[in-house]
N, C-alpha and C. Protein backbone atom coordinates (compact mmCIF):
# COMPACT_ATOMS: atom_id res chain seq x y z
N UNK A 1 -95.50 29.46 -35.49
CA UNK A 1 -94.14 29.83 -35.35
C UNK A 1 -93.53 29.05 -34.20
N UNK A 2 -92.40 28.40 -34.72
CA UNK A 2 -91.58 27.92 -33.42
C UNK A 2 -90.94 28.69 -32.62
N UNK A 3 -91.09 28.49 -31.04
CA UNK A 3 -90.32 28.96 -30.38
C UNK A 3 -88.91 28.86 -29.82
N UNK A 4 -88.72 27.74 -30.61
CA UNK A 4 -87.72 27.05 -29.99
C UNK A 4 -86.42 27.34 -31.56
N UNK A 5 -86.59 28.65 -31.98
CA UNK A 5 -85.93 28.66 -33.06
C UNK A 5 -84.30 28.37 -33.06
N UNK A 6 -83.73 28.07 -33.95
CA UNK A 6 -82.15 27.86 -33.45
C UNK A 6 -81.38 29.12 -33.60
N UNK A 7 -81.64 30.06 -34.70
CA UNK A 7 -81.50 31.27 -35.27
C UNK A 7 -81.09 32.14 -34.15
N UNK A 8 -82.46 32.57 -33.09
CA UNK A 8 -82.32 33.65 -32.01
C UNK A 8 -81.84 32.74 -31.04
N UNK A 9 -81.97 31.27 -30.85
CA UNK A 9 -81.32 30.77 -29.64
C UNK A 9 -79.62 30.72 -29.46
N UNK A 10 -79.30 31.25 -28.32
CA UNK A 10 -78.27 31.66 -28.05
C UNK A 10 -77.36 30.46 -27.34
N UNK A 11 -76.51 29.78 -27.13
CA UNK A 11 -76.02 28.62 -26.81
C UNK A 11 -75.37 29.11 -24.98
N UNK A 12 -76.06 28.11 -24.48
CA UNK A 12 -75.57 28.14 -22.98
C UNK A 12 -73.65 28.35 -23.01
N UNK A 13 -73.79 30.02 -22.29
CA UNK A 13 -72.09 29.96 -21.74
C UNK A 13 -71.94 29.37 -20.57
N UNK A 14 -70.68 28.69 -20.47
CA UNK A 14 -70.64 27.83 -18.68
C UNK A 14 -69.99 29.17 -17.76
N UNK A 15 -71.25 29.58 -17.30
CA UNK A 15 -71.28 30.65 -16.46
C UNK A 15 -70.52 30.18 -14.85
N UNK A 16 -69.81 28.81 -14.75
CA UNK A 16 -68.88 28.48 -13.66
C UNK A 16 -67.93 28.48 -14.00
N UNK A 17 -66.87 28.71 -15.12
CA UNK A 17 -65.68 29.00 -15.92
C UNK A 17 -65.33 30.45 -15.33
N UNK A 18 -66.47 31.14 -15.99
CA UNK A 18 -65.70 32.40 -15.35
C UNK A 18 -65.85 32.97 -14.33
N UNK A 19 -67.18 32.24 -13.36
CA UNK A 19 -67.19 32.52 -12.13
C UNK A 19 -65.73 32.26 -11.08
N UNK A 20 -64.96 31.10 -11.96
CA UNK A 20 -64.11 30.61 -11.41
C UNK A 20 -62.70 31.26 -11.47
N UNK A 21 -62.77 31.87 -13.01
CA UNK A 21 -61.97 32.72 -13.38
C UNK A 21 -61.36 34.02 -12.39
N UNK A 22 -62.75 34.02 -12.05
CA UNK A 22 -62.62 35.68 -12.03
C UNK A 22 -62.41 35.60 -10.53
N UNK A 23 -63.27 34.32 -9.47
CA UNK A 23 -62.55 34.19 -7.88
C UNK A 23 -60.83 33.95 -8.16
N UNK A 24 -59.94 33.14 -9.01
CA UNK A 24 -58.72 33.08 -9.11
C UNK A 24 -58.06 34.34 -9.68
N UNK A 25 -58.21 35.22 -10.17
CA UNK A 25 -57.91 36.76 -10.35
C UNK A 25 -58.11 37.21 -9.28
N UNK A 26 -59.14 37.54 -8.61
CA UNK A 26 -59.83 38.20 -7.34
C UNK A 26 -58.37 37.45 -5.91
N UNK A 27 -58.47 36.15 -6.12
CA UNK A 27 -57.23 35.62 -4.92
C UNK A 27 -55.77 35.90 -5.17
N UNK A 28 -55.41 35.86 -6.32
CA UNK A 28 -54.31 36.53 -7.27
C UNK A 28 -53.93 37.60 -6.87
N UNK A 29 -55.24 38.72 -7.12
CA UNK A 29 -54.22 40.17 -6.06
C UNK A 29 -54.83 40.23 -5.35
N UNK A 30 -55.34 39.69 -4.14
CA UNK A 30 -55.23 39.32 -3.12
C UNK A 30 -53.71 38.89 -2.48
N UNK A 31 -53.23 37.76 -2.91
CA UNK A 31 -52.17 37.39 -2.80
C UNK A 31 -50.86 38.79 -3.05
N UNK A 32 -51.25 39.24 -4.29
CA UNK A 32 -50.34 40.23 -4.53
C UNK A 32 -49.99 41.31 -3.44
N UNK A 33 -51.17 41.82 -3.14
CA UNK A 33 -51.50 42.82 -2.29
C UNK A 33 -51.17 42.45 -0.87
N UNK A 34 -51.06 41.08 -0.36
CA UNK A 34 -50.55 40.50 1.02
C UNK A 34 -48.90 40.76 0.64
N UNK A 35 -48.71 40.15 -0.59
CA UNK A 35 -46.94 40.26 -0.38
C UNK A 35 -46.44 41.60 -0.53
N UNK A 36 -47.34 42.28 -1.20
CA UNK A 36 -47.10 44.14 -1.08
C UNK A 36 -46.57 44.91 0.17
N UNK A 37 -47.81 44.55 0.76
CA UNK A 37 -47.94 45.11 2.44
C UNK A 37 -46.69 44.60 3.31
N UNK A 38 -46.51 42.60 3.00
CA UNK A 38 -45.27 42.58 3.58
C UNK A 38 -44.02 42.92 3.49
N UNK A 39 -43.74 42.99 2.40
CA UNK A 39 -42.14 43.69 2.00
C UNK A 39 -42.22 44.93 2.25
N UNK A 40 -43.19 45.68 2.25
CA UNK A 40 -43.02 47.13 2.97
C UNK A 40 -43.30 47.27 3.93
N UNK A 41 -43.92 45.93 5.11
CA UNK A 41 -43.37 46.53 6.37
C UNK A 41 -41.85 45.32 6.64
N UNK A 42 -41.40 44.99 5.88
CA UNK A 42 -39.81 44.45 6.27
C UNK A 42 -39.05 45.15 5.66
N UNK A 43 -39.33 46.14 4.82
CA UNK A 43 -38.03 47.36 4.25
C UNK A 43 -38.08 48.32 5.05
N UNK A 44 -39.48 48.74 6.13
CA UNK A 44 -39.49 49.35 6.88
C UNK A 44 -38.93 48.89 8.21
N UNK A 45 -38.51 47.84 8.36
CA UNK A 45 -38.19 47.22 9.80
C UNK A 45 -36.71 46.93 9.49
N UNK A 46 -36.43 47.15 8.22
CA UNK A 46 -34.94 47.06 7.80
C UNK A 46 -34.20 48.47 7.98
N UNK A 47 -35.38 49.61 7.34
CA UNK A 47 -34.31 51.34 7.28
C UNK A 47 -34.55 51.58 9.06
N UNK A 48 -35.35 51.06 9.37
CA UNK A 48 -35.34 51.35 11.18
C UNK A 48 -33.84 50.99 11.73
N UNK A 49 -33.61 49.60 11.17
CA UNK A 49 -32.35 48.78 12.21
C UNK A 49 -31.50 49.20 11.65
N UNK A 50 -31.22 49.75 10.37
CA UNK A 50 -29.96 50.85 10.23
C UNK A 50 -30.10 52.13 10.49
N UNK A 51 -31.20 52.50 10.59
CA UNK A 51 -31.11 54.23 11.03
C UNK A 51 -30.35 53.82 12.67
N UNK A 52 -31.00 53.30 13.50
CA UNK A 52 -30.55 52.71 14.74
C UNK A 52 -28.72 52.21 14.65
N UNK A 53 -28.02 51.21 13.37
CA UNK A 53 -26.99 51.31 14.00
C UNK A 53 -26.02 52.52 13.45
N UNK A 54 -26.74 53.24 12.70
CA UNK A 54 -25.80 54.73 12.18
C UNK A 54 -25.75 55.94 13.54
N UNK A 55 -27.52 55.81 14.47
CA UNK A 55 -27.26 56.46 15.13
C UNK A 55 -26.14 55.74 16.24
N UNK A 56 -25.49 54.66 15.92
CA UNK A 56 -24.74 54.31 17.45
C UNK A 56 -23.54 53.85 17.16
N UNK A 57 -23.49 54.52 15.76
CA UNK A 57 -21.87 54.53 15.34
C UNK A 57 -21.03 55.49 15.37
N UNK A 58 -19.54 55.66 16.34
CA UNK A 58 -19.34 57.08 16.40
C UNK A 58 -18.58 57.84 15.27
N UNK A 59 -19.22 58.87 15.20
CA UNK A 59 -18.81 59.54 14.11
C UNK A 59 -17.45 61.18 14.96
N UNK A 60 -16.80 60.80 13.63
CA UNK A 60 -15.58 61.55 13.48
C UNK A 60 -15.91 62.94 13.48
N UNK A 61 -15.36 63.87 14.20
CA UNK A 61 -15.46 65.42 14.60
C UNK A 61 -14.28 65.67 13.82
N UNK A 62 -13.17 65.53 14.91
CA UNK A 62 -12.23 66.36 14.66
C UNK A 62 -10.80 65.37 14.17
N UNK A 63 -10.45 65.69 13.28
CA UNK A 63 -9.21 64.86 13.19
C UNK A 63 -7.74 65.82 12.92
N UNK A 64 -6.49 65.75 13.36
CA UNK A 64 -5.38 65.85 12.86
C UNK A 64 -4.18 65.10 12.72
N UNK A 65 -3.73 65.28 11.94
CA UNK A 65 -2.35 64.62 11.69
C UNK A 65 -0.63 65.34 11.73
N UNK A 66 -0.08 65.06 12.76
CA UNK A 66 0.88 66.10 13.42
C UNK A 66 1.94 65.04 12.41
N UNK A 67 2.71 65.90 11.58
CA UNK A 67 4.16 65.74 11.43
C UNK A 67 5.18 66.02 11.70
N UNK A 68 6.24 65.36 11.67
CA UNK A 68 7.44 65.41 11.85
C UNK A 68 8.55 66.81 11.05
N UNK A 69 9.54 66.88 11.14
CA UNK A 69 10.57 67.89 10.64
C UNK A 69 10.93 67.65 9.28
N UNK A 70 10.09 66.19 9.30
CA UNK A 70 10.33 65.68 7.44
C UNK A 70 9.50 65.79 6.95
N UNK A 71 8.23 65.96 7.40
CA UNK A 71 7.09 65.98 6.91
C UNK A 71 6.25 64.61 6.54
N UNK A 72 6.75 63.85 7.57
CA UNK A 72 6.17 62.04 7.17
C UNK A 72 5.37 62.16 8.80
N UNK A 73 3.80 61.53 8.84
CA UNK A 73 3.15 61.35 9.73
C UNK A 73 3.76 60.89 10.88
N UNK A 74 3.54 61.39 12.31
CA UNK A 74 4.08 60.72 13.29
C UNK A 74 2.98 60.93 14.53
N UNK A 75 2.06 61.32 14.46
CA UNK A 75 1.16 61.20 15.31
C UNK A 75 -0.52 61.32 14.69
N UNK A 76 -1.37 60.98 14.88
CA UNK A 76 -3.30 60.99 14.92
C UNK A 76 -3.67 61.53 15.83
N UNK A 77 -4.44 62.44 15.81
CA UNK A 77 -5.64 62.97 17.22
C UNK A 77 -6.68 62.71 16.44
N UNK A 78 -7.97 62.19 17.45
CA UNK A 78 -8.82 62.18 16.48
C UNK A 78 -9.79 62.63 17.98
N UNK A 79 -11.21 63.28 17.60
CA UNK A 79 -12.43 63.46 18.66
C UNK A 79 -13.80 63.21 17.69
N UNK A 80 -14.39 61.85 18.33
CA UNK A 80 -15.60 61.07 18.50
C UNK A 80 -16.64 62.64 18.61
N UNK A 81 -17.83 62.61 17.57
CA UNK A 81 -18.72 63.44 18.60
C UNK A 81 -19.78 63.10 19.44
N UNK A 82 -19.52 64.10 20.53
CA UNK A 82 -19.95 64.05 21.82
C UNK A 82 -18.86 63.26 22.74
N UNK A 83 -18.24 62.53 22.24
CA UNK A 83 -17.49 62.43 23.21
C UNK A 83 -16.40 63.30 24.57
N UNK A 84 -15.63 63.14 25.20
CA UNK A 84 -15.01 63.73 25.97
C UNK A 84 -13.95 63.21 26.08
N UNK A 85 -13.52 62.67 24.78
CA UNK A 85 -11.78 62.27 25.18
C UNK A 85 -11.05 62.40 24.10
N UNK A 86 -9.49 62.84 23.43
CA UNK A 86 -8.96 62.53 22.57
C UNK A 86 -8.75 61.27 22.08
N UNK A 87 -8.31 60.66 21.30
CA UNK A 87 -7.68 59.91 21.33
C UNK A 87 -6.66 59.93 19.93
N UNK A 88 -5.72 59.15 20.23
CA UNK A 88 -4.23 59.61 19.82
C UNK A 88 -3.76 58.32 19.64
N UNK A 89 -2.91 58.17 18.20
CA UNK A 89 -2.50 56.87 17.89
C UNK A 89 -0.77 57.48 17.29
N UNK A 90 0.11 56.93 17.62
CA UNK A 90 1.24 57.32 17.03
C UNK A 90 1.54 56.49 15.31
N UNK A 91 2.02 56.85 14.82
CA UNK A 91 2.59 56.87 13.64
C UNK A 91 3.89 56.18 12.77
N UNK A 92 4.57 56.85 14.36
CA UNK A 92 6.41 56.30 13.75
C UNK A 92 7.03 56.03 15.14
N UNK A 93 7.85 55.87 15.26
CA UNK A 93 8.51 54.71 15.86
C UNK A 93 9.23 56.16 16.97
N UNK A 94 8.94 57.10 17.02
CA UNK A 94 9.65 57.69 18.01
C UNK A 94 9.39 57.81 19.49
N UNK A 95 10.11 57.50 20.09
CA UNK A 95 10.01 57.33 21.14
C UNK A 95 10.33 58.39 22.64
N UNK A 96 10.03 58.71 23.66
CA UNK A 96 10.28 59.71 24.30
C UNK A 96 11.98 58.91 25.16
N UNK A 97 13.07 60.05 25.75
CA UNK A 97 13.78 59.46 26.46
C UNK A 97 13.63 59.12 27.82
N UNK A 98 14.65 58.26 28.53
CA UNK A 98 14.31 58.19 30.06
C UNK A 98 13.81 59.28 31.11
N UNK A 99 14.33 60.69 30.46
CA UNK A 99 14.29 61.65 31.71
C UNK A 99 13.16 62.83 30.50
N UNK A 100 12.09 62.58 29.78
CA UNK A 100 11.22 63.12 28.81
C UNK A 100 10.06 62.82 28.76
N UNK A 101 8.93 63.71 28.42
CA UNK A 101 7.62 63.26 28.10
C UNK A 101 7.24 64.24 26.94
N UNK A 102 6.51 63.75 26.37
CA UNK A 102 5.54 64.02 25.29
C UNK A 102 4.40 64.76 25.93
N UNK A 103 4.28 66.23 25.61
CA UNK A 103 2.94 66.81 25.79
C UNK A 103 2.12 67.10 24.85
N UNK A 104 0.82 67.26 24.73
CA UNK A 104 0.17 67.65 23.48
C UNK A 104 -0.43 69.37 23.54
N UNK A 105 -0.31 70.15 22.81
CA UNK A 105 -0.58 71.41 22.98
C UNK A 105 -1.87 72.06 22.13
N UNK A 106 -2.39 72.98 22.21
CA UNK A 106 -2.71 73.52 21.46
C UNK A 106 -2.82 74.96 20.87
N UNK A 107 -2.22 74.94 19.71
CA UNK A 107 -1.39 76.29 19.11
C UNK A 107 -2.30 77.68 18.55
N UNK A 108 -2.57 78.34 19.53
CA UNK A 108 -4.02 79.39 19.22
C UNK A 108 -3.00 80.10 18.28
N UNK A 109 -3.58 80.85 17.00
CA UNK A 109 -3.12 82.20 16.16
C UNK A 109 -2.70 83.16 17.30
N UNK A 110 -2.99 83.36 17.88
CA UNK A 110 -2.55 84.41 19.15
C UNK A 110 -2.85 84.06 20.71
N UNK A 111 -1.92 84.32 21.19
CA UNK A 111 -1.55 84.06 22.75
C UNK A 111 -0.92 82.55 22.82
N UNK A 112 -1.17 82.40 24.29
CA UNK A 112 -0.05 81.39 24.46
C UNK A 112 -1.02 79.83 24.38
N UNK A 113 0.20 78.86 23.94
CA UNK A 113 -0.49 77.67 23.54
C UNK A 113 -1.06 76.82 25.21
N UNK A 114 -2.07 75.98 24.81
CA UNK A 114 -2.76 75.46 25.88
C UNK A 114 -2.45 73.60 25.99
N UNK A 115 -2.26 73.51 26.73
CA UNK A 115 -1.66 72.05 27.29
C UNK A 115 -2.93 71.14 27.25
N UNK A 116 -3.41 70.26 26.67
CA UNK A 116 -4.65 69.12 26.36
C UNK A 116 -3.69 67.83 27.54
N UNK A 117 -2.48 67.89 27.92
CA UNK A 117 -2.05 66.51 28.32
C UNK A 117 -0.34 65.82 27.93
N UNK A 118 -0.10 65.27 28.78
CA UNK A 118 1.26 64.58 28.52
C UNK A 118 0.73 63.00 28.23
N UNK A 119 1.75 62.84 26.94
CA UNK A 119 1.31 61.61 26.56
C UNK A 119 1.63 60.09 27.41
N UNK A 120 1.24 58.74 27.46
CA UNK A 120 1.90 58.30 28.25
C UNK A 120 3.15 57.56 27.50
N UNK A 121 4.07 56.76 28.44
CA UNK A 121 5.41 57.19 27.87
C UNK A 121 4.86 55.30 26.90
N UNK A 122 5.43 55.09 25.78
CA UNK A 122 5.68 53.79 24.77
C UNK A 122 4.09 53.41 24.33
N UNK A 123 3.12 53.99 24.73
CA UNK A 123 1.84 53.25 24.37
C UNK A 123 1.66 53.72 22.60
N UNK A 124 1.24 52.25 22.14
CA UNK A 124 0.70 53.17 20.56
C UNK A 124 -0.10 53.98 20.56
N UNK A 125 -1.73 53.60 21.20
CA UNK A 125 -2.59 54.52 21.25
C UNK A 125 -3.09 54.46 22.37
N UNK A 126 -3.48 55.75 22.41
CA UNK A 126 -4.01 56.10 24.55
C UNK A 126 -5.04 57.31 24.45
N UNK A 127 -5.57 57.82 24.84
CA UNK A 127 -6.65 58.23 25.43
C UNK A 127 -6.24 59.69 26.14
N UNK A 128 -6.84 61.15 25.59
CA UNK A 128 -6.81 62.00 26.90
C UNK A 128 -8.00 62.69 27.13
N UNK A 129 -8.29 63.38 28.31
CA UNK A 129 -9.41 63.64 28.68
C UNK A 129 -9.67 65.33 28.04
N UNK A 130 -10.75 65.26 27.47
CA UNK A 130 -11.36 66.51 26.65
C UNK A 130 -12.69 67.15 26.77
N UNK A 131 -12.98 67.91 26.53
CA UNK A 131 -14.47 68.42 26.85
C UNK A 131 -14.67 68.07 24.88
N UNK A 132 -16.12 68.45 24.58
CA UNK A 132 -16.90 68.41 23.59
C UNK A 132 -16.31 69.72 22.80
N UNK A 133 -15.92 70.58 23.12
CA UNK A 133 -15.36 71.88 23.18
C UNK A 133 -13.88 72.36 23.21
N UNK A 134 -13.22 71.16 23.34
CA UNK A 134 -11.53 71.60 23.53
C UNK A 134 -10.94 71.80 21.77
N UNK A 135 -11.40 71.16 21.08
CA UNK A 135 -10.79 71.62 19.67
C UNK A 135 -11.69 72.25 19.56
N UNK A 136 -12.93 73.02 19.51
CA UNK A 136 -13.62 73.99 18.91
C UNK A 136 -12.58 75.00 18.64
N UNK A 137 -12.32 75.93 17.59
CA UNK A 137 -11.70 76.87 17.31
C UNK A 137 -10.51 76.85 17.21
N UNK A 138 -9.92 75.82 17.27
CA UNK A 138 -8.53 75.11 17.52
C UNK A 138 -7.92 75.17 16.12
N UNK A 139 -6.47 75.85 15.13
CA UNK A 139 -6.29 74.85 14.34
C UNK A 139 -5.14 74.46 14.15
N UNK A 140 -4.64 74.58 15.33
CA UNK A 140 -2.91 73.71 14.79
C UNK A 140 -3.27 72.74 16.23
N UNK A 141 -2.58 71.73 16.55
CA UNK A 141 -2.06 70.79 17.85
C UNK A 141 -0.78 70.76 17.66
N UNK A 142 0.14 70.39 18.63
CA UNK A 142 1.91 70.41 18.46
C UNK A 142 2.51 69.53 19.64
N UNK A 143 3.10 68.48 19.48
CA UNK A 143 4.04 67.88 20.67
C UNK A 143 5.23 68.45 20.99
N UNK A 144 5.40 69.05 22.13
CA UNK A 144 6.56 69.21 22.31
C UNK A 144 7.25 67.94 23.46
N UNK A 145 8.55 68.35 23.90
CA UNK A 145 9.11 67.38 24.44
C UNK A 145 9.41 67.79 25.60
N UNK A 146 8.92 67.38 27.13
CA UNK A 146 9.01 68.34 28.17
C UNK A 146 10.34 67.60 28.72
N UNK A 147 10.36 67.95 30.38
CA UNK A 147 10.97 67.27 31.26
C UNK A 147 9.67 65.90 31.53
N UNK A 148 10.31 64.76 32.27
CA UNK A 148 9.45 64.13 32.72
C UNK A 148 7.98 64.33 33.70
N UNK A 149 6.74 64.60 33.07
CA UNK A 149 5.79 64.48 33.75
C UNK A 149 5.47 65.67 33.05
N UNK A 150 5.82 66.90 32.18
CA UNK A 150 5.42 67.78 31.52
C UNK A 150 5.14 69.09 32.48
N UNK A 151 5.03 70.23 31.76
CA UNK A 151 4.97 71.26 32.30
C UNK A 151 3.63 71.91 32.41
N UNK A 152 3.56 73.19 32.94
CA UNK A 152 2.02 73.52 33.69
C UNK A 152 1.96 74.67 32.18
N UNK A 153 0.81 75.02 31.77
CA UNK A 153 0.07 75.86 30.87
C UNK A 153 0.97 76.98 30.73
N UNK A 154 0.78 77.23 32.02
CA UNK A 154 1.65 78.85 32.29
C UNK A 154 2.89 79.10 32.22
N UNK A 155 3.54 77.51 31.84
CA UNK A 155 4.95 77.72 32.06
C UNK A 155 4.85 77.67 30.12
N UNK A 156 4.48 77.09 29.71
CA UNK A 156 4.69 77.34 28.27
C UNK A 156 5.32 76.05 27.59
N UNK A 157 5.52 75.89 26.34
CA UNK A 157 5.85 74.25 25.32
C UNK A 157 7.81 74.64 25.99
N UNK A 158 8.29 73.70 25.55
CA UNK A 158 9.61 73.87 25.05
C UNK A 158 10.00 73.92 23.30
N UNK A 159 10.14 75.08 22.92
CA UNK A 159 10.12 74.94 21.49
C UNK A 159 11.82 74.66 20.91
N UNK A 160 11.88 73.95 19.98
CA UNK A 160 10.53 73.96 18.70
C UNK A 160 9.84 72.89 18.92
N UNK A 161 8.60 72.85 18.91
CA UNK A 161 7.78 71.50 18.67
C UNK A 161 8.34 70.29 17.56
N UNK A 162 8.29 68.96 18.55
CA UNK A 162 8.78 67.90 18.16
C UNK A 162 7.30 68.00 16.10
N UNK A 163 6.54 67.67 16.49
CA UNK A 163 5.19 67.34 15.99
C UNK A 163 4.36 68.71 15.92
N UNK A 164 3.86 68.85 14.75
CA UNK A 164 2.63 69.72 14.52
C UNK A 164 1.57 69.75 13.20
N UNK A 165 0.43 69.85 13.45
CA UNK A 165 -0.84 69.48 12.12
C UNK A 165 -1.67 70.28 12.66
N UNK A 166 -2.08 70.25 11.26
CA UNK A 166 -3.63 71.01 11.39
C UNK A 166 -4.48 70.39 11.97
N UNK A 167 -5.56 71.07 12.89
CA UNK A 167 -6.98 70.55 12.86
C UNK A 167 -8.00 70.89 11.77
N UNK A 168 -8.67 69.09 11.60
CA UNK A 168 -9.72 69.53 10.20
C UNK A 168 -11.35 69.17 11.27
N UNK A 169 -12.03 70.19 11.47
CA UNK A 169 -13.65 69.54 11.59
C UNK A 169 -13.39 68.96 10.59
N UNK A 170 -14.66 67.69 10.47
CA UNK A 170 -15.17 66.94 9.65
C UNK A 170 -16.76 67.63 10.02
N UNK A 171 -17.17 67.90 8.34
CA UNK A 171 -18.49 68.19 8.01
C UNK A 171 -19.47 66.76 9.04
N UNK A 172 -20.29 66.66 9.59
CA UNK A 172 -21.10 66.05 9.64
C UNK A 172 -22.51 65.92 9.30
């Protein structure tokens, strides 16, 4: 009997084909798995640098919008939170007279209204000083029109108020 039959002999596979195969699959996700890891730590180094500039953008508390006797906008308050200042942008073109100032009030449901500041006289927008806490519970604001340099708390607005709006919190 031959041993060398052709029948049971089995034909040499080139066992470096798929050795080769299978290292280029094996480097393949390799490769995959490197660019994996990197894009998720640069989507992570991306939601960082916007979580960072959302926390250092200031966000809107309190806003109102005081109208006029016509009911067309003539003044903005707005409060930054955490901040400690109003700030106030006018609207319309009105202006205080030579011997007048602009105060800003605030109009409690009961008792007497509280003085936040006299505006300064022609600026568009200006600045007044507030605690974190001065609109808390607040919901009307109102300009009235004083003598020059405005009057003390206790003395009270001159009514009727030039300007008056609601205060809205803004949900944050």
């Amino acid at each position: 009997m031959d041993t060398n039959d052709s029948s049971t002999h089995q034909p040499m596979r080139p066992l470096g084909y798929w050795r080769a195969a299978a290292i280029f699959c094996f480097l393949v996700l390799l490769l995959a798995a490197t660019a994996s890891i990197s894009m998720f730590e640069q989507f992570s180094a991306q939601l960082r640098d916007l979580q960072q500039k959302v926390q250092k953008t200031a966000q809107l508390q309190y806003v109102a919008v005081l109208l006029d006797d016509k009911g067309e906008p003539a003044l903005m308050v707005t409060q930054m939170l955490g901040e400690s200042e109003l700030q106030l942008q006018r609207l319309n073109a009105v202006a205080e007279g030579p011997e007048d100032s602009m105060q800003l009030w605030t109009v409690p449901a009961t008792g007497p209204a509280q003085s936040l500041g006299v505006l300064q006289v022609k600026l568009k927008t200006l600045h007044l000083p507030a605690t974190a806490l001065t609109l808390e519970g607040v919901r009307t604001l109102a300009i009235s029109v004083e003598n020059k340099g405005g009057v003390s708390t206790a003395q009270g607005p001159r009514l009727p108020y030039l300007f008056s709006g609601r205060v809205i919190r803004k949900a944050i």
